[in-house]
N, C-alpha and C. Protein backbone atom coordinates (compact mmCIF):
# COMPACT_ATOMS: atom_id res chain seq x y z
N UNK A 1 11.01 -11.80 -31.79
CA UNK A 1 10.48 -10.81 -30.88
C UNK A 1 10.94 -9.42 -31.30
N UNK A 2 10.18 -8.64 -31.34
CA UNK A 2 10.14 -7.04 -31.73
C UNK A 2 11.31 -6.23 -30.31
N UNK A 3 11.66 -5.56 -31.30
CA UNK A 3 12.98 -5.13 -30.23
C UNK A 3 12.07 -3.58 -29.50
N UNK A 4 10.66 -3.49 -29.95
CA UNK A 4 10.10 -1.91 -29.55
C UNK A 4 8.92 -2.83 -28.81
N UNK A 5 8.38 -2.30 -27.59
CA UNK A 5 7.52 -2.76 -27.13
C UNK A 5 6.70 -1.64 -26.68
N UNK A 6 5.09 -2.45 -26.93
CA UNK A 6 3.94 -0.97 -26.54
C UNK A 6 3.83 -1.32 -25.15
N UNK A 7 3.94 -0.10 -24.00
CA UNK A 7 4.10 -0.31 -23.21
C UNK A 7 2.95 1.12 -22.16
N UNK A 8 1.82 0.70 -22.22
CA UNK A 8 0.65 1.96 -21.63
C UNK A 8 1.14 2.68 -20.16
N UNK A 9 1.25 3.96 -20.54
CA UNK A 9 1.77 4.17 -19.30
C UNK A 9 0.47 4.63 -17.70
N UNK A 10 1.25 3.77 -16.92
CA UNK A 10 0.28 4.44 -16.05
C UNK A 10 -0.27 5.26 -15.42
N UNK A 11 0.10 6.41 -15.70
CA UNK A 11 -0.42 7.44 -15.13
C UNK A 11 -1.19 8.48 -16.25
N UNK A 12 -0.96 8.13 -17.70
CA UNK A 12 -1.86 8.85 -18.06
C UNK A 12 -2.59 7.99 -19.38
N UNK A 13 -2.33 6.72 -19.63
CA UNK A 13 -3.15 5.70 -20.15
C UNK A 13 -2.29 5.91 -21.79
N UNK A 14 -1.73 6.57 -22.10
CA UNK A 14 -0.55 6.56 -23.38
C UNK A 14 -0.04 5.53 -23.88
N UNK A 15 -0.09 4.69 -25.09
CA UNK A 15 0.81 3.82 -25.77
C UNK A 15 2.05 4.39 -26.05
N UNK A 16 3.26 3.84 -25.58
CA UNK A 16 4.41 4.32 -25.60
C UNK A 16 5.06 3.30 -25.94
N UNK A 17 6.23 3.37 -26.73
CA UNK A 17 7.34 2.42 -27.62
C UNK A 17 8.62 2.55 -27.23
N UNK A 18 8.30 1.34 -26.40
CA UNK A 18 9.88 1.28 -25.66
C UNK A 18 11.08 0.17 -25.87
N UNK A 19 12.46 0.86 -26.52
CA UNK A 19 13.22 -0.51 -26.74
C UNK A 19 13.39 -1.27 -25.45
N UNK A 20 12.85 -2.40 -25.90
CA UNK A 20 13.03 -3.84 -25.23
C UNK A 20 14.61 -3.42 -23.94
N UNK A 21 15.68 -3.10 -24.19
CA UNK A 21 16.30 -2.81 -23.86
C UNK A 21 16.94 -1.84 -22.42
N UNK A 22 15.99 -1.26 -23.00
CA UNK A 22 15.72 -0.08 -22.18
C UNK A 22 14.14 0.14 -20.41
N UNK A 23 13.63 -1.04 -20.92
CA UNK A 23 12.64 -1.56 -19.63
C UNK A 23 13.16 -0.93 -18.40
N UNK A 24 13.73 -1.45 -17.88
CA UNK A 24 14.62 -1.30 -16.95
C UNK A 24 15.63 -0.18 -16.37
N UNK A 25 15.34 0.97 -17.34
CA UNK A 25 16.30 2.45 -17.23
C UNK A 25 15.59 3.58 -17.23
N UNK A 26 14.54 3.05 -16.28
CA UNK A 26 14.24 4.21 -15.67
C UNK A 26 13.27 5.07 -17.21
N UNK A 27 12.54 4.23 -17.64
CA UNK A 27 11.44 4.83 -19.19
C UNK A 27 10.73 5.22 -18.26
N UNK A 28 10.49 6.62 -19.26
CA UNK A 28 9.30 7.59 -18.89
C UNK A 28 8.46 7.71 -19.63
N UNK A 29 7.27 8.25 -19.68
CA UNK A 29 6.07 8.18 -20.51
C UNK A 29 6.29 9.51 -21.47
N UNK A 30 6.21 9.00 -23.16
CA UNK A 30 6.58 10.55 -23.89
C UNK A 30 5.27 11.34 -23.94
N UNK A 31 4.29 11.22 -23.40
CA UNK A 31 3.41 12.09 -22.79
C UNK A 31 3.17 12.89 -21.83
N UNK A 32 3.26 12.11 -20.80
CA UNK A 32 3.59 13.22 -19.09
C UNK A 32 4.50 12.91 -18.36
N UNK A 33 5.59 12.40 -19.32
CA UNK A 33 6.87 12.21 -18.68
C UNK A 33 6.84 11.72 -17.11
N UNK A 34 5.94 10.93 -17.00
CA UNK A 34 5.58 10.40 -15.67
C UNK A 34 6.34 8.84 -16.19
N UNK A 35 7.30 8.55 -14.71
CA UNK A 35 7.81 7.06 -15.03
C UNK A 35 6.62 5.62 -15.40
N UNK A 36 7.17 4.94 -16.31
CA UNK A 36 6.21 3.74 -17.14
C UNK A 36 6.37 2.57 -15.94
N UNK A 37 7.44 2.51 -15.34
CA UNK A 37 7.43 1.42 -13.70
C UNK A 37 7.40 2.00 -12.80
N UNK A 38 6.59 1.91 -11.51
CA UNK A 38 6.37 2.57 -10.54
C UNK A 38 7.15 1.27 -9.30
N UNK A 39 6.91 -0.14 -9.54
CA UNK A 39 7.10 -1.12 -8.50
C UNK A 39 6.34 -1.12 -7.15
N UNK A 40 4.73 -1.11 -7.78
CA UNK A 40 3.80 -1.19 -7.06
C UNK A 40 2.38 -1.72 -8.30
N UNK A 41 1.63 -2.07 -7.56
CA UNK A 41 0.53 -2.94 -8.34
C UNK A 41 0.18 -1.41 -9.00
N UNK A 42 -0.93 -1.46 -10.01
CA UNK A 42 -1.79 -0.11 -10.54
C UNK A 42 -3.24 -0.77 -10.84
N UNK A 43 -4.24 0.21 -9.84
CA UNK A 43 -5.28 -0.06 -9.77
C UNK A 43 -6.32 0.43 -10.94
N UNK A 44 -6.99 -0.53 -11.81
CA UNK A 44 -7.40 -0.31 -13.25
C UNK A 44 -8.93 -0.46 -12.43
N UNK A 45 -9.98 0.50 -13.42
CA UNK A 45 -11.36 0.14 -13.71
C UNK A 45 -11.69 -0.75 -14.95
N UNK A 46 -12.87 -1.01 -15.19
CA UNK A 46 -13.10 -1.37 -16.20
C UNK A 46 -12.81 -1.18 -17.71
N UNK A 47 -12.66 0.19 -17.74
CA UNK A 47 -12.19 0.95 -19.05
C UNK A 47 -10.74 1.05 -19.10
N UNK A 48 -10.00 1.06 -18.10
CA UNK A 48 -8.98 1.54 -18.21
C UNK A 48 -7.97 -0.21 -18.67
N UNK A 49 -8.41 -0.94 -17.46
CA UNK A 49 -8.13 -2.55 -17.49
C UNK A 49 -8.26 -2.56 -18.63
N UNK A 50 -9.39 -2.99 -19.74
CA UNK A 50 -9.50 -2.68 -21.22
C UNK A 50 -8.20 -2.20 -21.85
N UNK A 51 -7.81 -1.41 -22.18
CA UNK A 51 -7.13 -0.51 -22.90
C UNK A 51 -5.90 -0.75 -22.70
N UNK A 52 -5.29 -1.25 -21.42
CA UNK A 52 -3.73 -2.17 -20.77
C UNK A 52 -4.21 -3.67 -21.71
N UNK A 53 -4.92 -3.90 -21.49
CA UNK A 53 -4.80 -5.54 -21.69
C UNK A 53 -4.76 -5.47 -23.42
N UNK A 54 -5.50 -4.51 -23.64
CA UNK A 54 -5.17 -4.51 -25.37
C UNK A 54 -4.09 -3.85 -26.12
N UNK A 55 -3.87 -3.26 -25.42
CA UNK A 55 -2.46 -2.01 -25.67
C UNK A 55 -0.94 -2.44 -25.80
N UNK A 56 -0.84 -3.40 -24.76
CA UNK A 56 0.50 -3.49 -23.72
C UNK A 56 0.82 -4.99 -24.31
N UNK A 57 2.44 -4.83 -24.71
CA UNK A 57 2.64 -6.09 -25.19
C UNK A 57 3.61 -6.26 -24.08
N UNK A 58 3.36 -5.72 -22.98
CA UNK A 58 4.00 -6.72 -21.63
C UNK A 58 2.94 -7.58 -20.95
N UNK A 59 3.51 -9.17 -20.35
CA UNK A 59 2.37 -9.67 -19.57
C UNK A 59 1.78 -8.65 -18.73
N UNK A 60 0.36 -9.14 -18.31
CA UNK A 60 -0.04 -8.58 -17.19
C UNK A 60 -0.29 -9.54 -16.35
N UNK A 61 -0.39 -8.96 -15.07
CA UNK A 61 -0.89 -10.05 -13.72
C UNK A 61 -1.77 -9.48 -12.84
N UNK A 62 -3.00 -9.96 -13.34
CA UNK A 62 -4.12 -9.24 -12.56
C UNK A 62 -4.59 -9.98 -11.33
N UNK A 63 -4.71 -9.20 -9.72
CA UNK A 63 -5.33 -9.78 -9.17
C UNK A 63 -6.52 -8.89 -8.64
N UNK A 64 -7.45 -10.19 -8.66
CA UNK A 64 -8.74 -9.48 -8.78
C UNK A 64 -9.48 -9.89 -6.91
N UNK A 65 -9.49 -8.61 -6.64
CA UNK A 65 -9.90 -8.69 -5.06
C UNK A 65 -11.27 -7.94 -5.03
N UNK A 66 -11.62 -7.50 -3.37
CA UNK A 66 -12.45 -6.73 -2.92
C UNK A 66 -11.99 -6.41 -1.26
N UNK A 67 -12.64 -5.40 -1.50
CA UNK A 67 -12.12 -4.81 0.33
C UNK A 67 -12.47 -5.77 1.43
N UNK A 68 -14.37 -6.15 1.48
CA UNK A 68 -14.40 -7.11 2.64
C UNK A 68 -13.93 -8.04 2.47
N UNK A 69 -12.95 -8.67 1.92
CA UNK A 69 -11.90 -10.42 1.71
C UNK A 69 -10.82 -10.14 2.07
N UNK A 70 -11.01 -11.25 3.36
CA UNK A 70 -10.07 -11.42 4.03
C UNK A 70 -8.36 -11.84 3.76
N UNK A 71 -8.94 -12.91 2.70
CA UNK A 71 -7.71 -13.09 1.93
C UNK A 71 -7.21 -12.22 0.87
N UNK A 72 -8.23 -11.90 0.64
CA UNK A 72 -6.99 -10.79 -0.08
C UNK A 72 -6.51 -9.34 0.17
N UNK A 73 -7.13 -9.14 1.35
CA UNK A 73 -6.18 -8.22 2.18
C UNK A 73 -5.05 -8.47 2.62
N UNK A 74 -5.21 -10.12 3.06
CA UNK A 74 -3.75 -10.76 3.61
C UNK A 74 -2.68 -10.70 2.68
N UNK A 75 -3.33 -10.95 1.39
CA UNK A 75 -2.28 -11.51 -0.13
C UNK A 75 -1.89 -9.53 -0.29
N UNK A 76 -2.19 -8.83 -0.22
CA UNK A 76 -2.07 -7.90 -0.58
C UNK A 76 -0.52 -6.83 -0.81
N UNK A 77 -0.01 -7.39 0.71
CA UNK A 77 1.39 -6.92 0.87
C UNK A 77 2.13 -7.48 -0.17
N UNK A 78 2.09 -9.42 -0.35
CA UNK A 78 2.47 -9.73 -1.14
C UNK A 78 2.45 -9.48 -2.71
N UNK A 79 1.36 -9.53 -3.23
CA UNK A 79 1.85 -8.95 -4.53
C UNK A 79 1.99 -7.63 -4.42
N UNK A 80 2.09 -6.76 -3.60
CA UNK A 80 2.58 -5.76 -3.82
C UNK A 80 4.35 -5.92 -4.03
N UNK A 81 4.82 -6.85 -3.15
CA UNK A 81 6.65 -7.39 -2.86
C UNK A 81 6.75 -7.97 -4.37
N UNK A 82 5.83 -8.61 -4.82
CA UNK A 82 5.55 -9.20 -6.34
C UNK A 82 6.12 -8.27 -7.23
N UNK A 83 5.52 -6.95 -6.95
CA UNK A 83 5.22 -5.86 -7.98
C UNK A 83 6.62 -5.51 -8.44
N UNK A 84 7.82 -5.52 -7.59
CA UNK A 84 8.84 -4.83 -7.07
C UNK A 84 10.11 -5.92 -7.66
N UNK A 85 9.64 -7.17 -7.84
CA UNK A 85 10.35 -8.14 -8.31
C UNK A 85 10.20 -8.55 -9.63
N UNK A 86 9.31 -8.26 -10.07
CA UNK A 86 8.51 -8.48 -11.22
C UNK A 86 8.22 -7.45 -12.67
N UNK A 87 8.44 -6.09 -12.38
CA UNK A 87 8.59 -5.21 -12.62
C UNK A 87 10.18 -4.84 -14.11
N UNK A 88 10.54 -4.77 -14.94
CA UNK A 88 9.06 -4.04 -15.79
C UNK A 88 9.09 -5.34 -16.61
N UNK A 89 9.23 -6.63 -16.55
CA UNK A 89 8.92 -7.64 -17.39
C UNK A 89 7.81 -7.73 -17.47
N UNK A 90 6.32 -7.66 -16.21
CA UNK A 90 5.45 -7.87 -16.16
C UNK A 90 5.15 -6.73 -15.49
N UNK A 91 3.78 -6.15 -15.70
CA UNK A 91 2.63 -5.38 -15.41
C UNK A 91 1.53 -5.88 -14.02
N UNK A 92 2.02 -5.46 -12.94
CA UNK A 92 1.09 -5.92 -11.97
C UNK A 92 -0.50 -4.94 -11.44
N UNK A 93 -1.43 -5.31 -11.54
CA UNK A 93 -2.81 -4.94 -11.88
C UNK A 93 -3.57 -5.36 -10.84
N UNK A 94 -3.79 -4.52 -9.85
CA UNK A 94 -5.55 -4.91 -8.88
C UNK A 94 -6.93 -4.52 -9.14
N UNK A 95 -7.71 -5.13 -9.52
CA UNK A 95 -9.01 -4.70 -10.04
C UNK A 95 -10.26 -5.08 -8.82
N UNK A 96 -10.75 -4.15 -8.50
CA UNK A 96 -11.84 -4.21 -7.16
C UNK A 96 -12.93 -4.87 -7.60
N UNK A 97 -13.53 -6.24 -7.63
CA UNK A 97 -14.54 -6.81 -8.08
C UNK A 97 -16.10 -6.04 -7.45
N UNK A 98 -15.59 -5.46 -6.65
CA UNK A 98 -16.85 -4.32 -6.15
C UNK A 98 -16.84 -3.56 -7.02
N UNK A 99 -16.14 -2.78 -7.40
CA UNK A 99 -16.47 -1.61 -8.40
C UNK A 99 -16.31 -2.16 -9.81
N UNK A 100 -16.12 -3.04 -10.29
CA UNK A 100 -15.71 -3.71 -11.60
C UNK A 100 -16.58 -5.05 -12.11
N UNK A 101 -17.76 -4.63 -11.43
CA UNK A 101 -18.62 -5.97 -11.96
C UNK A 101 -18.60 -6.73 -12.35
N UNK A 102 -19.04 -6.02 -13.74
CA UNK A 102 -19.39 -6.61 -14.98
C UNK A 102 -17.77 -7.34 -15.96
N UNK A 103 -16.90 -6.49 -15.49
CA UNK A 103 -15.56 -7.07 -16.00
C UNK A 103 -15.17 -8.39 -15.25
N UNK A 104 -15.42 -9.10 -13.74
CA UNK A 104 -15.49 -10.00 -12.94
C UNK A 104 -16.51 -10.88 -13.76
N UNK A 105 -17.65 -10.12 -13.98
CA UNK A 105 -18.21 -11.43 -14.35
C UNK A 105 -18.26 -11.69 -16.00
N UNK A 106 -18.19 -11.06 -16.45
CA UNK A 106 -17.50 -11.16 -18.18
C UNK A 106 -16.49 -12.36 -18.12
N UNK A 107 -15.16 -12.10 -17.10
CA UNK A 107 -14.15 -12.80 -17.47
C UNK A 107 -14.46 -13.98 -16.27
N UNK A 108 -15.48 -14.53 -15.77
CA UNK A 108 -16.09 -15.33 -14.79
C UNK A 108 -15.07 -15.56 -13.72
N UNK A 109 -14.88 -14.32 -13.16
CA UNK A 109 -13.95 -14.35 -11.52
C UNK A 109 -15.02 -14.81 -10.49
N UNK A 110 -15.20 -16.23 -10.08
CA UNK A 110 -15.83 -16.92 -8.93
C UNK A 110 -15.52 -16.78 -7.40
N UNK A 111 -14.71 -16.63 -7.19
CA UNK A 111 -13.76 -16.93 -5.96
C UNK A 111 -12.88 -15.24 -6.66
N UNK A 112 -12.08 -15.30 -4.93
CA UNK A 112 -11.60 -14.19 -4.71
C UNK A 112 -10.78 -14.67 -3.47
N UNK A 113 -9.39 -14.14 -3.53
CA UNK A 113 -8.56 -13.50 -4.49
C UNK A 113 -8.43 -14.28 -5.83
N UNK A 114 -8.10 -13.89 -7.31
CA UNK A 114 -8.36 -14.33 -7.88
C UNK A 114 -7.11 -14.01 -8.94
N UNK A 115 -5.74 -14.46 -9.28
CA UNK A 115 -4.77 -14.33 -9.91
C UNK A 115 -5.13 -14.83 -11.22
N UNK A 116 -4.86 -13.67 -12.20
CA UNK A 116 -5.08 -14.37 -13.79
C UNK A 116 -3.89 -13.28 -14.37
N UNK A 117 -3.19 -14.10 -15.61
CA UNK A 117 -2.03 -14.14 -15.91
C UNK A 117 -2.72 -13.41 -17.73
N UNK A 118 -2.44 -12.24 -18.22
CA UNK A 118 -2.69 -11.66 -19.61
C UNK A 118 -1.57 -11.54 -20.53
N UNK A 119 -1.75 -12.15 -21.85
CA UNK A 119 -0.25 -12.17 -22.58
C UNK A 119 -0.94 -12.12 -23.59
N UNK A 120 -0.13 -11.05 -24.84
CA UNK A 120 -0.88 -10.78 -25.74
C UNK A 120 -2.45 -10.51 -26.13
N UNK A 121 -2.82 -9.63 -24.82
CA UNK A 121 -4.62 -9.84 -24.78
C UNK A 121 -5.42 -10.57 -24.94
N UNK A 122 -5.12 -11.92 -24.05
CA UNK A 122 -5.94 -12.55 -23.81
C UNK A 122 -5.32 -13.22 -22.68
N UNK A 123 -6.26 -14.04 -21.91
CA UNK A 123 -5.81 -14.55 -20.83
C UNK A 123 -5.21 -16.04 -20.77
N UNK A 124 -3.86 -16.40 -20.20
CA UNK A 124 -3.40 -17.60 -20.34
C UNK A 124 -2.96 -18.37 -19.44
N UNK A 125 -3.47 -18.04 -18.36
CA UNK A 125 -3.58 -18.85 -16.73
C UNK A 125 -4.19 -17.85 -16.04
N UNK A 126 -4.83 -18.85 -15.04
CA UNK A 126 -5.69 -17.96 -13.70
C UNK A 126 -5.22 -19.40 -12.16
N UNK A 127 -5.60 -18.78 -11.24
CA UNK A 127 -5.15 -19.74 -9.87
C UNK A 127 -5.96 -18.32 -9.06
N UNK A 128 -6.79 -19.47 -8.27
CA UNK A 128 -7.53 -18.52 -7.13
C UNK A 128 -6.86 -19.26 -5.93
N UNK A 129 -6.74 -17.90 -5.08
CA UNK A 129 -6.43 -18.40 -3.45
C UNK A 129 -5.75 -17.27 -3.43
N UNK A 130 -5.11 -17.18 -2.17
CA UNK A 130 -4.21 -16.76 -1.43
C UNK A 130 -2.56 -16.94 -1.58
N UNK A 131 -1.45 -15.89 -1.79
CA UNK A 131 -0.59 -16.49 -2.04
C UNK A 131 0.42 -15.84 -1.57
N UNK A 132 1.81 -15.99 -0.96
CA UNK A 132 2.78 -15.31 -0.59
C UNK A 132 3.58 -15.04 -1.62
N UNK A 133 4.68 -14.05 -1.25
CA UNK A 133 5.09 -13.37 -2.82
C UNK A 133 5.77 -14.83 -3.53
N UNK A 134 6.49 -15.49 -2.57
CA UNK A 134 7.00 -16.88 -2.78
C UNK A 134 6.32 -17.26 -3.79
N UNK A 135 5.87 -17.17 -3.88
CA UNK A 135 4.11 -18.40 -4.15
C UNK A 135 3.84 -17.33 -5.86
N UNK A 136 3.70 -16.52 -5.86
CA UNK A 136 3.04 -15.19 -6.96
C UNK A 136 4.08 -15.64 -7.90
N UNK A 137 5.58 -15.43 -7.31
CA UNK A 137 6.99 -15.40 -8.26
C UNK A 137 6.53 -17.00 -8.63
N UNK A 138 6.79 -18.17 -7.98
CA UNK A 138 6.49 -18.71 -8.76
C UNK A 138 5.35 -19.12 -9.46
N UNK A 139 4.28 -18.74 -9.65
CA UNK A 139 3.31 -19.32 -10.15
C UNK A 139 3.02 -18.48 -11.48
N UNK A 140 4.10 -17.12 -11.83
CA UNK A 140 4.31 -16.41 -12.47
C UNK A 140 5.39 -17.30 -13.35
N UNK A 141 6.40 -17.81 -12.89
CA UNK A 141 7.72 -17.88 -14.05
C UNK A 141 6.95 -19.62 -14.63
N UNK A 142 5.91 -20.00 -13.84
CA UNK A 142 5.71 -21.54 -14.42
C UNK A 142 4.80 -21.41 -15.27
N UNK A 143 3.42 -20.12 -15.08
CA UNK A 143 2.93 -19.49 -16.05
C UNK A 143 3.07 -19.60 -17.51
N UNK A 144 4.29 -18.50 -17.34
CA UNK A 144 5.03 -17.64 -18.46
C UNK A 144 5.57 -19.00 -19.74
């Protein structure tokens, strides 16, 4: 394993090279010096989702919702508590299947809420439903 990791920052979409080491201390983006962990999900479009999933050699954990679903308004707090635990090993990601179509149906999201697990750009588990953070943490470390 590479001791430098590309790590896109979120706030201004930058590949940034961060020692492995250092995750965790508070890395800032050497572009807009805006922090690379926030410990909250980050809401991607189509283009932007793109460019994380190809960029970023941290997992990602996308969950893929919409506003009128019920369940995943409910799940919502939770992976957000996810985000906060999970953080900066993994990249937590909400993508609005309302505004994100064609990326839903590209990567055939049926059901909603819809948890899919990205490692090395491409996808290597998905689990639809509803889930408490309980439930996210593990279905994340059995994942991995």
């Amino acid at each position: 394993m590479s001791d430098l990791l590309h790590v896109v920052c979120p706030a201004c979409d930058a590949v940034n090279r961060v020692p492995r080491q250092r995750l965790g201390a508070g890395a800032k983006c050497g572009k807009c010096r805006q922090p690379l962990f926030l410990a909250h999900p980050l809401a991607l479009d189509e283009r932007r989702f793109a460019h994380h999933v190809e960029r970023s050699d941290l997992p990602l954990l996308i969950d893929f919702w919409a506003p009128w679903c019920g369940p995943c308004r409910m799940m919502a707090p939770a992976f957000e508590a996810a985000a906060s635990r999970l953080e900066p090993e993994l990249r937590l990601i909400k993508v609005n299947t309302e505004e994100a179509q064609g990326l839903a149906a590209r990567l055939g999201i049926r059901s909603i809420p819809t948890l899919a697990l990205f490692r090395g750009g491409r996808e290597v588990a998905r689990t639809a439903g509803a889930m408490d953070t309980a439930g996210i943490l593990a279905w994340v470390r059995q994942s991995l």
